[in-house]
C-alpha atoms as a PDB file:
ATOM      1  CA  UNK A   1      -6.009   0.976  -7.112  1.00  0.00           C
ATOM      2  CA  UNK A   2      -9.256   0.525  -9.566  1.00  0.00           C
ATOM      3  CA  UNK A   3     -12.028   1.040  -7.526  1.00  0.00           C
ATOM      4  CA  UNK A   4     -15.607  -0.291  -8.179  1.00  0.00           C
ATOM      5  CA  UNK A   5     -17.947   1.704  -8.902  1.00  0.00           C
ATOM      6  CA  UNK A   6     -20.274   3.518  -6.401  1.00  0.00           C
ATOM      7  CA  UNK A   7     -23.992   2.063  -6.325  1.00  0.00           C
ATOM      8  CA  UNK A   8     -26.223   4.482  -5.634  1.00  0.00           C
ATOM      9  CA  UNK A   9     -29.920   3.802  -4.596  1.00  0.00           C
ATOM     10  CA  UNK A  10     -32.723   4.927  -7.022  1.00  0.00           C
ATOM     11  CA  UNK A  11     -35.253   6.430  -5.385  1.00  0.00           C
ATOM     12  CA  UNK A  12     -38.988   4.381  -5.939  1.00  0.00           C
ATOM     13  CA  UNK A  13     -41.698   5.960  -7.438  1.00  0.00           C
ATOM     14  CA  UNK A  14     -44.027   4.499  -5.206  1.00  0.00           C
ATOM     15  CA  UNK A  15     -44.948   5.748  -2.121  1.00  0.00           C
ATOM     16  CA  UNK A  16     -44.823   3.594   1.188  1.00  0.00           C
ATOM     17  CA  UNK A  17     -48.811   3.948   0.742  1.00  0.00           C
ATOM     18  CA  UNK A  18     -48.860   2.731  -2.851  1.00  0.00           C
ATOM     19  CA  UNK A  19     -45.424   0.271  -2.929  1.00  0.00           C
ATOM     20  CA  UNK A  20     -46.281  -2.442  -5.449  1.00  0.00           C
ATOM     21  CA  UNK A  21     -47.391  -6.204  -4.056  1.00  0.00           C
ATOM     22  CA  UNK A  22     -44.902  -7.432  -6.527  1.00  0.00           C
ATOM     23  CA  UNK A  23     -41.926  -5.214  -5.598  1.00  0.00           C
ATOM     24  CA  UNK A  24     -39.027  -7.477  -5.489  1.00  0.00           C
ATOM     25  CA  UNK A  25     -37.669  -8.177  -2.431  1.00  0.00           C
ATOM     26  CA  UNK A  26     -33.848  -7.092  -2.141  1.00  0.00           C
ATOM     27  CA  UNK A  27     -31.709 -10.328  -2.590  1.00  0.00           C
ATOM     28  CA  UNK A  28     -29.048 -10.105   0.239  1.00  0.00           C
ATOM     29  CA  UNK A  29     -25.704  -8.758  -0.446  1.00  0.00           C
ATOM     30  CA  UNK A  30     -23.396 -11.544  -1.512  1.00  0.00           C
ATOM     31  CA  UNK A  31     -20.029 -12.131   1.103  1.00  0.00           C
ATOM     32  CA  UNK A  32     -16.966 -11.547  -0.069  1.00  0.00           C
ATOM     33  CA  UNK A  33     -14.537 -14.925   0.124  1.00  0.00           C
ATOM     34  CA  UNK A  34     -12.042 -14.662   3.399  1.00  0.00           C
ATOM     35  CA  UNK A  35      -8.660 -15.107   1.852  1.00  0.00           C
ATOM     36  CA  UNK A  36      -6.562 -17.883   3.048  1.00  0.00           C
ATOM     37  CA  UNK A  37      -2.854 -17.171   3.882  1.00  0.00           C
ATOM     38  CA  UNK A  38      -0.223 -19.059   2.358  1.00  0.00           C
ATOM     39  CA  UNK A  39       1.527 -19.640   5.207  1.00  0.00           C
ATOM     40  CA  UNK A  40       1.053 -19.139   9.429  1.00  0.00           C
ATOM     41  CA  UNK A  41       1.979 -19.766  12.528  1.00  0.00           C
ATOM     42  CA  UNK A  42      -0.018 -19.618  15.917  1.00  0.00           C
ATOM     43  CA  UNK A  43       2.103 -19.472  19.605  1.00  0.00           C
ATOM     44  CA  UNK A  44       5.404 -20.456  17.666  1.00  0.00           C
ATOM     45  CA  UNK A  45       7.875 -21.224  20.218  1.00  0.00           C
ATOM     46  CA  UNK A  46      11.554 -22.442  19.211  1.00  0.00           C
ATOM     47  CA  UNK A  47      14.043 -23.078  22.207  1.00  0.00           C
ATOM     48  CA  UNK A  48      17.685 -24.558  21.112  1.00  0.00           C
ATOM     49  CA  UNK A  49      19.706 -25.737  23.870  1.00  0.00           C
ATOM     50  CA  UNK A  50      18.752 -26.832  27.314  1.00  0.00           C
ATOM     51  CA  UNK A  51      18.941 -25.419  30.744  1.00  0.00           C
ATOM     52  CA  UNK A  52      20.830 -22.831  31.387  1.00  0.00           C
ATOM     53  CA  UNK A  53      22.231 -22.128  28.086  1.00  0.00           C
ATOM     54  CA  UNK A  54      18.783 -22.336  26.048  1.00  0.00           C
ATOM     55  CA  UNK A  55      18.167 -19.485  23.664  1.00  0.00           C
ATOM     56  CA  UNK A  56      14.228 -18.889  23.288  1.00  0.00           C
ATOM     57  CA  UNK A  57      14.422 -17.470  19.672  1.00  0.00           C
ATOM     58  CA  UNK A  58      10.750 -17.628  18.777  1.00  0.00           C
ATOM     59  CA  UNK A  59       8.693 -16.314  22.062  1.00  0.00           C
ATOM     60  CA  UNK A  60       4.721 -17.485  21.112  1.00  0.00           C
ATOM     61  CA  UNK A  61       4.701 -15.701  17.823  1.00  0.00           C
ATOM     62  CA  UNK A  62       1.452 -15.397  16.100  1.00  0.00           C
ATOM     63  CA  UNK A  63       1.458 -14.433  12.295  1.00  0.00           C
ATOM     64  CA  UNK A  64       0.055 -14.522   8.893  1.00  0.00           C
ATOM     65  CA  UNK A  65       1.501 -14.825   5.448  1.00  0.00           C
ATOM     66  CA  UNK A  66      -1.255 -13.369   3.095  1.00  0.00           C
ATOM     67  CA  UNK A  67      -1.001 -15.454  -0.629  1.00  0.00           C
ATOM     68  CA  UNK A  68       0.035 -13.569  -3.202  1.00  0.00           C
ATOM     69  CA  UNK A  69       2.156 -10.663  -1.674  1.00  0.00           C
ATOM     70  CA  UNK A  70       5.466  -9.924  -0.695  1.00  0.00           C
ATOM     71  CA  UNK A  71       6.347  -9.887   2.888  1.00  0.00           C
ATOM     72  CA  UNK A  72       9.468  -8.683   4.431  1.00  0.00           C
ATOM     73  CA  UNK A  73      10.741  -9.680   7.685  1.00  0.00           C
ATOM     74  CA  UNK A  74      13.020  -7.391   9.499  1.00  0.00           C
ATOM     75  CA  UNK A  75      14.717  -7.427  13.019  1.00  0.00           C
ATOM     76  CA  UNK A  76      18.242  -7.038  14.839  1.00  0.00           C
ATOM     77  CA  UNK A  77      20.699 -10.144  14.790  1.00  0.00           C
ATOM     78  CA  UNK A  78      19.364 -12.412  17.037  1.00  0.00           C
ATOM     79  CA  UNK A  79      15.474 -11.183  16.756  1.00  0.00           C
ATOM     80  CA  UNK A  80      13.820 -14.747  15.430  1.00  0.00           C
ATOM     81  CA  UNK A  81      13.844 -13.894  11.595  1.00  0.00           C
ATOM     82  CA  UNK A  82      15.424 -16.356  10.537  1.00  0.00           C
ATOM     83  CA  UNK A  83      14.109 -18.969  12.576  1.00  0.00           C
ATOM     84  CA  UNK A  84      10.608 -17.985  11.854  1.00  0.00           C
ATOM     85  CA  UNK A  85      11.257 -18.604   8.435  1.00  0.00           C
ATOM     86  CA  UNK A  86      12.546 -21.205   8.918  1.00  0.00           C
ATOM     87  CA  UNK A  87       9.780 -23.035  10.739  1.00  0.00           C
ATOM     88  CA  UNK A  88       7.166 -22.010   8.781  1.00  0.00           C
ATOM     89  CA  UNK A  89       8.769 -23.581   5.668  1.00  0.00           C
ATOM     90  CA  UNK A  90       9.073 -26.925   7.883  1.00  0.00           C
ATOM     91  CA  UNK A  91      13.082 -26.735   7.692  1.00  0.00           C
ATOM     92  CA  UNK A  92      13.492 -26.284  11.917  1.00  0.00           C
ATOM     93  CA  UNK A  93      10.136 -27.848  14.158  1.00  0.00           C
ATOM     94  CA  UNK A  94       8.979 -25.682  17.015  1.00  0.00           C
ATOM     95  CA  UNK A  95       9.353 -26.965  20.341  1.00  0.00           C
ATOM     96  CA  UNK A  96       5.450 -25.700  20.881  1.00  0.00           C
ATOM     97  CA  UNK A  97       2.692 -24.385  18.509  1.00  0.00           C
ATOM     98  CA  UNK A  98       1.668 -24.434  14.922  1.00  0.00           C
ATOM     99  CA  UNK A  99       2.624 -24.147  11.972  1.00  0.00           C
ATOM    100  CA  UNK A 100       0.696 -24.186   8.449  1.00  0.00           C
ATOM    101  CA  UNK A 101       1.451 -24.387   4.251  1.00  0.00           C
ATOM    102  CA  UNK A 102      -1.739 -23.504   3.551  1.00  0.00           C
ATOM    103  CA  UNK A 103      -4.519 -25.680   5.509  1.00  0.00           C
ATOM    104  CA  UNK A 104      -1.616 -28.657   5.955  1.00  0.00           C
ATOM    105  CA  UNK A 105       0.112 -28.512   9.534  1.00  0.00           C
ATOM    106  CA  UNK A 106       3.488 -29.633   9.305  1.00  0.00           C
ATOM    107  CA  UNK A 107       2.981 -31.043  12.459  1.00  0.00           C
ATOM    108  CA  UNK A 108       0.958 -33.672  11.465  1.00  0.00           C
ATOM    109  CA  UNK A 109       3.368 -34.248   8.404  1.00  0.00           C
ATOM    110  CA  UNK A 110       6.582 -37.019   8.884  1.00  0.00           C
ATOM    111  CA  UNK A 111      10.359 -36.326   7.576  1.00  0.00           C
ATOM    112  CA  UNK A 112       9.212 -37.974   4.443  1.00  0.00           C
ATOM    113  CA  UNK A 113       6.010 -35.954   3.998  1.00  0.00           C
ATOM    114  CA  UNK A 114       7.575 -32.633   4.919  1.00  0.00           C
ATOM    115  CA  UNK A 115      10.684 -33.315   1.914  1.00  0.00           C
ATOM    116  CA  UNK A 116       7.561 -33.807  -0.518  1.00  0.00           C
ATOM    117  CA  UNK A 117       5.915 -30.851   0.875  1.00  0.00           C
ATOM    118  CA  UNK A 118       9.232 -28.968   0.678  1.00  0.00           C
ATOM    119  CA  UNK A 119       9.955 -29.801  -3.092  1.00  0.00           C
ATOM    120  CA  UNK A 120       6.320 -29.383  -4.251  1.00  0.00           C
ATOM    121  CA  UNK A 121       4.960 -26.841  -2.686  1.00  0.00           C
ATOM    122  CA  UNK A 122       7.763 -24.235  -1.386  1.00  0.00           C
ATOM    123  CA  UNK A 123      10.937 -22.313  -3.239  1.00  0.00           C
ATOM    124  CA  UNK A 124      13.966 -21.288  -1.142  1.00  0.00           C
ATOM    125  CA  UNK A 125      16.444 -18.771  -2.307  1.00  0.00           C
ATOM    126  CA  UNK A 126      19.542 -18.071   0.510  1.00  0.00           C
ATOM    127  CA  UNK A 127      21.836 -16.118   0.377  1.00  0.00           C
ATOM    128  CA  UNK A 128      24.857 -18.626  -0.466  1.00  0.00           C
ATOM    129  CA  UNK A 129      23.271 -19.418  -4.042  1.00  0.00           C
ATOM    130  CA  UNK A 130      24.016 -22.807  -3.629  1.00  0.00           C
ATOM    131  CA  UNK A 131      24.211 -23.950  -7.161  1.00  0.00           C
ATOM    132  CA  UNK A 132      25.776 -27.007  -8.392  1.00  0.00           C
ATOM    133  CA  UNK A 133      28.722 -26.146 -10.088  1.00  0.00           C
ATOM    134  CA  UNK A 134      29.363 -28.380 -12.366  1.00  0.00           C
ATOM    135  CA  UNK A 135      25.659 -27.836 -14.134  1.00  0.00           C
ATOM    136  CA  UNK A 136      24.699 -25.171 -16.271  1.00  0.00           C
ATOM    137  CA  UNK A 137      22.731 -22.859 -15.357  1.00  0.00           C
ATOM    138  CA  UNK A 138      19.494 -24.159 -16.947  1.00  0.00           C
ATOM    139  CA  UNK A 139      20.507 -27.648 -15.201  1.00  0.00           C
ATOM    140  CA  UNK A 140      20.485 -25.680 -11.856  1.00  0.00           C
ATOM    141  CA  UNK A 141      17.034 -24.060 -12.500  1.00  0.00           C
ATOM    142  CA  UNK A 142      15.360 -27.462 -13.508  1.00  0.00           C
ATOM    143  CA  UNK A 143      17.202 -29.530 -10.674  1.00  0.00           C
ATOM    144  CA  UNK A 144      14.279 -30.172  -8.170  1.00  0.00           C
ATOM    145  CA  UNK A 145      11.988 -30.872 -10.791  1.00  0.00           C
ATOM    146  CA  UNK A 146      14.890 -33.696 -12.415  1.00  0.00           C
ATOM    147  CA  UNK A 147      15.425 -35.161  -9.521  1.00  0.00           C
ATOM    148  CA  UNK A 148      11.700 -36.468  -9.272  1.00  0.00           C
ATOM    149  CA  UNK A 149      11.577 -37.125 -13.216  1.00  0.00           C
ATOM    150  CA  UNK A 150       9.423 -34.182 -13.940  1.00  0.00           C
ATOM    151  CA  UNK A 151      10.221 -31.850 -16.750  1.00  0.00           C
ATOM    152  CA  UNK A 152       9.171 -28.097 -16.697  1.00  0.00           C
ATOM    153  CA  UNK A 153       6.329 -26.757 -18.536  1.00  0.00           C
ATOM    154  CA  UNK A 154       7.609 -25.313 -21.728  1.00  0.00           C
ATOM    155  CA  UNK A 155       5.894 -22.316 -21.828  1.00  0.00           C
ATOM    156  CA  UNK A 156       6.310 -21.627 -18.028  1.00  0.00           C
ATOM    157  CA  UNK A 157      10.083 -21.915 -17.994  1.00  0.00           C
ATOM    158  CA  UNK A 158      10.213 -19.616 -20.936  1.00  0.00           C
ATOM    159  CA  UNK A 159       8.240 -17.066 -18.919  1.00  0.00           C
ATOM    160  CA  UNK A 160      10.411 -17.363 -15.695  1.00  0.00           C
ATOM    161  CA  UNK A 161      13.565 -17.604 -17.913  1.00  0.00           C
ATOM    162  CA  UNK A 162      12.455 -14.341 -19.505  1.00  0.00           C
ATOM    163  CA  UNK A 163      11.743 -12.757 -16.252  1.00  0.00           C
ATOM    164  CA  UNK A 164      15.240 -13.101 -14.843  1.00  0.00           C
ATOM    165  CA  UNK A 165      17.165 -12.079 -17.975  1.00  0.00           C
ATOM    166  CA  UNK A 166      18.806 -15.134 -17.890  1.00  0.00           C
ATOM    167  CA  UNK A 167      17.911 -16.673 -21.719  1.00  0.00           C
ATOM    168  CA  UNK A 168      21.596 -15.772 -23.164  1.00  0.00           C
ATOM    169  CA  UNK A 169      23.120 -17.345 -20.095  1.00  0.00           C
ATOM    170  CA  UNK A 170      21.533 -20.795 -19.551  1.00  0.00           C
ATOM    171  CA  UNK A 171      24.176 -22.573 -20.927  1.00  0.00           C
ATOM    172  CA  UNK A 172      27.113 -21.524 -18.425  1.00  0.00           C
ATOM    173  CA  UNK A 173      27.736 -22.794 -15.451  1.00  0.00           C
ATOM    174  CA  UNK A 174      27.781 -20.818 -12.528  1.00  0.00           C
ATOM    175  CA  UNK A 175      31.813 -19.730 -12.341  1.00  0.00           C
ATOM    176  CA  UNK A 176      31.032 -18.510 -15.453  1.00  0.00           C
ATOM    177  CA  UNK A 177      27.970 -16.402 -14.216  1.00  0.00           C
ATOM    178  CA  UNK A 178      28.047 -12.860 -11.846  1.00  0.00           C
ATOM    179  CA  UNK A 179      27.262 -13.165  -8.421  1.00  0.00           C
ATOM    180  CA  UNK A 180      23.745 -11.191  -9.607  1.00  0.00           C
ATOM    181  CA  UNK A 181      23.409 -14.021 -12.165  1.00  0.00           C
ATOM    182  CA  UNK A 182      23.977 -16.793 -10.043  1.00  0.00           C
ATOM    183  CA  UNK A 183      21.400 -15.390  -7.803  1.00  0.00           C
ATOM    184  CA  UNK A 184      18.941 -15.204 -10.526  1.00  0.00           C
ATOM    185  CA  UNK A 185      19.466 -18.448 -11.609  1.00  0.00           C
ATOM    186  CA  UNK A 186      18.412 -19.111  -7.743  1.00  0.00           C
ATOM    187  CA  UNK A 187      15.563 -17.383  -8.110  1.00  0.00           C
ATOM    188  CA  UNK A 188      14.266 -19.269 -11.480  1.00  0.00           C
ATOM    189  CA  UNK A 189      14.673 -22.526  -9.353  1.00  0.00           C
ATOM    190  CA  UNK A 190      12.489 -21.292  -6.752  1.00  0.00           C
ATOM    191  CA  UNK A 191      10.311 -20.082  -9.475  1.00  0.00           C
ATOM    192  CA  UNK A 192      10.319 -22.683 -12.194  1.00  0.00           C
ATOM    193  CA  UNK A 193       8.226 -25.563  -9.886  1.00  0.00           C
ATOM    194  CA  UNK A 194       5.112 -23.369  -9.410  1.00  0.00           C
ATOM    195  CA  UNK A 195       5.155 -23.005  -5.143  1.00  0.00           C
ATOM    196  CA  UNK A 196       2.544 -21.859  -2.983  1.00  0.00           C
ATOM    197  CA  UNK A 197       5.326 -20.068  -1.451  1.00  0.00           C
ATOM    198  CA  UNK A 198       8.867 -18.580  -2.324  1.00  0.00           C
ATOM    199  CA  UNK A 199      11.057 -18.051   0.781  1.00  0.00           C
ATOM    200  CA  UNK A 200      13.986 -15.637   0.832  1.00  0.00           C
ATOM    201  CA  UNK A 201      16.892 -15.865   2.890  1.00  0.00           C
ATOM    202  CA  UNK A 202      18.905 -12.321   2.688  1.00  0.00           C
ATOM    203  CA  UNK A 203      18.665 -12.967  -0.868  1.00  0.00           C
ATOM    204  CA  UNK A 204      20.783  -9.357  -1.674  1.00  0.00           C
ATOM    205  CA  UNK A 205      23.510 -10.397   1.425  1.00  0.00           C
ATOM    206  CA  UNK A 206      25.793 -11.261  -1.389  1.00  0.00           C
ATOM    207  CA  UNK A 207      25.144  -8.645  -3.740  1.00  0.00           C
ATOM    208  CA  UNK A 208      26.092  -5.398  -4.980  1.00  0.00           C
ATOM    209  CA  UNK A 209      23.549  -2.855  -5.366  1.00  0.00           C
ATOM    210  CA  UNK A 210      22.579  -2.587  -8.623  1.00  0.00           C
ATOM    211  CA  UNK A 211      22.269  -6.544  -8.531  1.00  0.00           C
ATOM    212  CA  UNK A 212      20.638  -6.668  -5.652  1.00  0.00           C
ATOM    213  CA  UNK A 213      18.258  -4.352  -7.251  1.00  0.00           C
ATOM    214  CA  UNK A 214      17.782  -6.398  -9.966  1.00  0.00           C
ATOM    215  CA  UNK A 215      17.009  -9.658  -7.834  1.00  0.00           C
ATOM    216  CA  UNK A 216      14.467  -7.319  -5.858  1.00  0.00           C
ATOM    217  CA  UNK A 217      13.063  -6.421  -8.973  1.00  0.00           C
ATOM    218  CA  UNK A 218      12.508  -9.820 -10.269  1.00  0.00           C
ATOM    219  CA  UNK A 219      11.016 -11.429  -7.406  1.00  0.00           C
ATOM    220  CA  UNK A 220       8.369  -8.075  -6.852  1.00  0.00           C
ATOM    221  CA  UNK A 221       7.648  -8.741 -10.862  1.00  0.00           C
ATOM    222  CA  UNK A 222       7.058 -12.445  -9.638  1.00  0.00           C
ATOM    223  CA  UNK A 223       4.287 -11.210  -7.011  1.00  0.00           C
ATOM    224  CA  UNK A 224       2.591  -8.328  -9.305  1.00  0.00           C
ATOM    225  CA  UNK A 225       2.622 -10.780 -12.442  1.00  0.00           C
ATOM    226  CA  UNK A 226       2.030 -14.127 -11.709  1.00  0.00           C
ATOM    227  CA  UNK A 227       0.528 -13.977  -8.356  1.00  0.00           C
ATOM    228  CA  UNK A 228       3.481 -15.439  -6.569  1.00  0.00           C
ATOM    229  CA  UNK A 229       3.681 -15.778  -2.288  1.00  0.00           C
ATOM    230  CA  UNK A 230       7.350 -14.489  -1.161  1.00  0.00           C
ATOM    231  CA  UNK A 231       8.382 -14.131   2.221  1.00  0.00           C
ATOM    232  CA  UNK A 232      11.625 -12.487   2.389  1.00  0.00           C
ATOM    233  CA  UNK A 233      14.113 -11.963   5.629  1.00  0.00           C
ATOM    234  CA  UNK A 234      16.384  -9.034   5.380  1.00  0.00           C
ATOM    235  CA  UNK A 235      18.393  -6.474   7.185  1.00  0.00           C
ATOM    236  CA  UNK A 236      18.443  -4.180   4.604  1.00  0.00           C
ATOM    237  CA  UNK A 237      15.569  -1.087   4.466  1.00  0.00           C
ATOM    238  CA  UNK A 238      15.887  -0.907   0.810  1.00  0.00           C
ATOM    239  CA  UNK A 239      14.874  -4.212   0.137  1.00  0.00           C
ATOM    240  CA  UNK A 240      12.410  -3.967   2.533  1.00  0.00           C
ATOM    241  CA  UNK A 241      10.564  -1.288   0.619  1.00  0.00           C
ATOM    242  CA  UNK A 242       9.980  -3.745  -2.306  1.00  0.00           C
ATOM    243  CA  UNK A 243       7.512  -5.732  -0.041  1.00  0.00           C
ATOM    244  CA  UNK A 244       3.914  -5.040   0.363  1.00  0.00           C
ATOM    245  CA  UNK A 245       4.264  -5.020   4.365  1.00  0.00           C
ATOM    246  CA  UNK A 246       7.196  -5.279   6.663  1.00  0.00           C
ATOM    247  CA  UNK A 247       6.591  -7.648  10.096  1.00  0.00           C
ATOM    248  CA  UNK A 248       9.289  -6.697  12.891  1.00  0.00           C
ATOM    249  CA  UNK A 249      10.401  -9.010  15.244  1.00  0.00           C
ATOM    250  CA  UNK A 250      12.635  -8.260  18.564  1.00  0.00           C
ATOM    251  CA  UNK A 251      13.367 -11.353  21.076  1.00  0.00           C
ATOM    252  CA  UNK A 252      11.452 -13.398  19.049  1.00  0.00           C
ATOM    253  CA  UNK A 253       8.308 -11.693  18.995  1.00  0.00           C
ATOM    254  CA  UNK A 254       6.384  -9.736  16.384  1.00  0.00           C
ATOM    255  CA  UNK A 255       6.002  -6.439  17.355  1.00  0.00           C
ATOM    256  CA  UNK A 256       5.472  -3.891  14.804  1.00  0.00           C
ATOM    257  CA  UNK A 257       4.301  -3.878  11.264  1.00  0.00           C
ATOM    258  CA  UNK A 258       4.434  -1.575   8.349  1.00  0.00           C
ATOM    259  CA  UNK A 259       2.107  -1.947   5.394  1.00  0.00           C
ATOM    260  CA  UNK A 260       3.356  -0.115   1.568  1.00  0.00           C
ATOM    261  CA  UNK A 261       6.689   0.457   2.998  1.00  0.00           C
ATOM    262  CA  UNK A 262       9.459   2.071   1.606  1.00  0.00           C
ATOM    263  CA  UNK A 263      13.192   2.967   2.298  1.00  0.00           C
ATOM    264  CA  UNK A 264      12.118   5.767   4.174  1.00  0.00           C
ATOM    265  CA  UNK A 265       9.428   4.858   6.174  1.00  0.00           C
ATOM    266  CA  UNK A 266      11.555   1.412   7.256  1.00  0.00           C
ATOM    267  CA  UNK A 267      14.291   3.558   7.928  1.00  0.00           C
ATOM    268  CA  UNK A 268      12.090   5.761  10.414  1.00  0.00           C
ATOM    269  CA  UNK A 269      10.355   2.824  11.958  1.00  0.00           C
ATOM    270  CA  UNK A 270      14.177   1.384  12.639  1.00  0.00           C
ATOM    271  CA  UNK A 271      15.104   4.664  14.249  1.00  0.00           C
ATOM    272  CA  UNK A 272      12.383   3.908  17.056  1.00  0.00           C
ATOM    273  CA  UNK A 273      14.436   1.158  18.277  1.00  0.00           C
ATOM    274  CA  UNK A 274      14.421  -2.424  18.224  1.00  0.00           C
ATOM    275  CA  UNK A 275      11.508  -2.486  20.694  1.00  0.00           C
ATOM    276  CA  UNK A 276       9.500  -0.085  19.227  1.00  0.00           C
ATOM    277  CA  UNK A 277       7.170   2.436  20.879  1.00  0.00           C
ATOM    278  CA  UNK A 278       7.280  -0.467  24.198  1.00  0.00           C
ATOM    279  CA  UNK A 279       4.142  -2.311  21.502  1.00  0.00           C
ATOM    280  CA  UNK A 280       2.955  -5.404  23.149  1.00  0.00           C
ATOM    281  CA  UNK A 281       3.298  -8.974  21.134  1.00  0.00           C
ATOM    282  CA  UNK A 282       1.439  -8.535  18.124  1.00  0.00           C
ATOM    283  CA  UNK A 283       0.944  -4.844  19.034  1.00  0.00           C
ATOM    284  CA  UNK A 284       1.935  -1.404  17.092  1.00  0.00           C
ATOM    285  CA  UNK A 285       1.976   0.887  14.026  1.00  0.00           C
ATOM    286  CA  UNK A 286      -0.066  -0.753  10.841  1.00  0.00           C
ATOM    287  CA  UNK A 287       0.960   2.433   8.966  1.00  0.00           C
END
């Protein structure tokens, strides 16, 4: 990281005695702008069921999604990954607290409101692809933006088409494409409408390795290039380490994170335990 230069004070010439009458009086130092996240959540709780068979899967989960970076979410099956995800891109309501796209709570949003919000403002890329087969794959990337009428920008499609290899391919249709390519494709529709966020569902579950590299690749190029938002849920410690900080969650509660991960340090952090170091909520290693 560039860092700014160091401003060091220049000594006056005056003494206190003699200061000038005119001396200038230091203007105050100017306050840096507080980042807003892309994306947060504040005493999620998500209970399916009733009674005695209700599953708490979010347990008052507290958490921000800083805009522009890539954030992993790792935790056992069962920890409230998904789900988080999953509420905080207004697919599943909570059964109590907030959620936010930016400074709109998707409380305060209808079914109708929340589909706009969806389409206009957030990409999703799952696991399962789910292209249409019988469109090619440049009819897959542009789909969302068809269905409303819109056409892409020219020059923007061109970029995102470059980005995921796929400009000698957008004329097949997806039995015709790799499981890799079909998950690129998936990526260039999240991509192609411009969201404040991207979320990723095990994008790699599907995958072999060096594809799943590939996909990893694209979507970190995504972040470091064009200042894209992804929030990504995964199992895996090697995707992990693309992110720019891992959250844990066990029993539905955040309780560990790990900024500039990589495979090793995600794969020591896992080796804790699912509970790790007995953290409180919200509590634990920043490291």
């Amino acid at each position: 990281m560039v860092r700014s230069p160091v401003r060091r004070s220049v000594p006056s010439m005056d003494t206190p005695d003699q200061a000038s009458p005119n001396a200038a009086t230091p203007a105050p130092a100017a306050t840096a702008p507080v980042a807003r996240p892309a994306a947060r959540a504040v005493d999620a709780v998500k209970i399916y069921g009733r009674g005695d068979t209700s599953v708490r899967a979010l347990d008052g989960i507290s958490v921000e999604i800083p805009a522009g970076r890539f954030t992993a979410i790792m935790g056992p099956s069962g920890s409230g990954k998904s789900t988080l995800m999953h509420c905080l891109a207004g697919l599943d309501p909570l059964t109590s607290g907030q959620t936010w796209i930016g400074e709109v709570s998707l409380a305060d949003l209808n079914d109708q409101q929340l589909t706009v919000l969806r389409r206009d403002r957030i990409g999703f890329v799952f696991q399962a692809f789910n292209l249409l087969p019988t469109l090619t794959a440049r009819e897959n990337i542009t789909l969302p933006l068809a269905l409303v009428g819109d056409d892409p920008d020219p020059d923007w499609f061109d970029t995102v088409v470059e980005v995921v290899g796929l400009a000698d391919r957008l004329g097949h249709r997806p039995s015709e494409l790799s499981g890799g390519q079909q998950q690129r494709v998936a990526v260039a529709r999240a991509l192609v409408s411009r969201p404040d966020v991207v979320f990723a569902d095990e994008p790699t579950g599907n995958l072999d390795s060096r594809s799943g590299a590939e996909v990893l690749g694209f979507l970190r190029r995504a972040v470091d290039d064009f200042g894209q938002t992804v929030v990504m849920v995964t199992h895996d410690p090697i995707a992990a380490g693309y992110a720019d900080e891992v959250l844990f969650l066990a029993d539905g509660r955040l309780v560990d994170r790990l900024a500039d991960p990589d495979a090793e340090k995600v794969l020591a952090r896992w080796a804790q335990g699912e509970d790790p170091v007995g953290s409180a909520p919200g509590e634990g290693s920043t490291a």
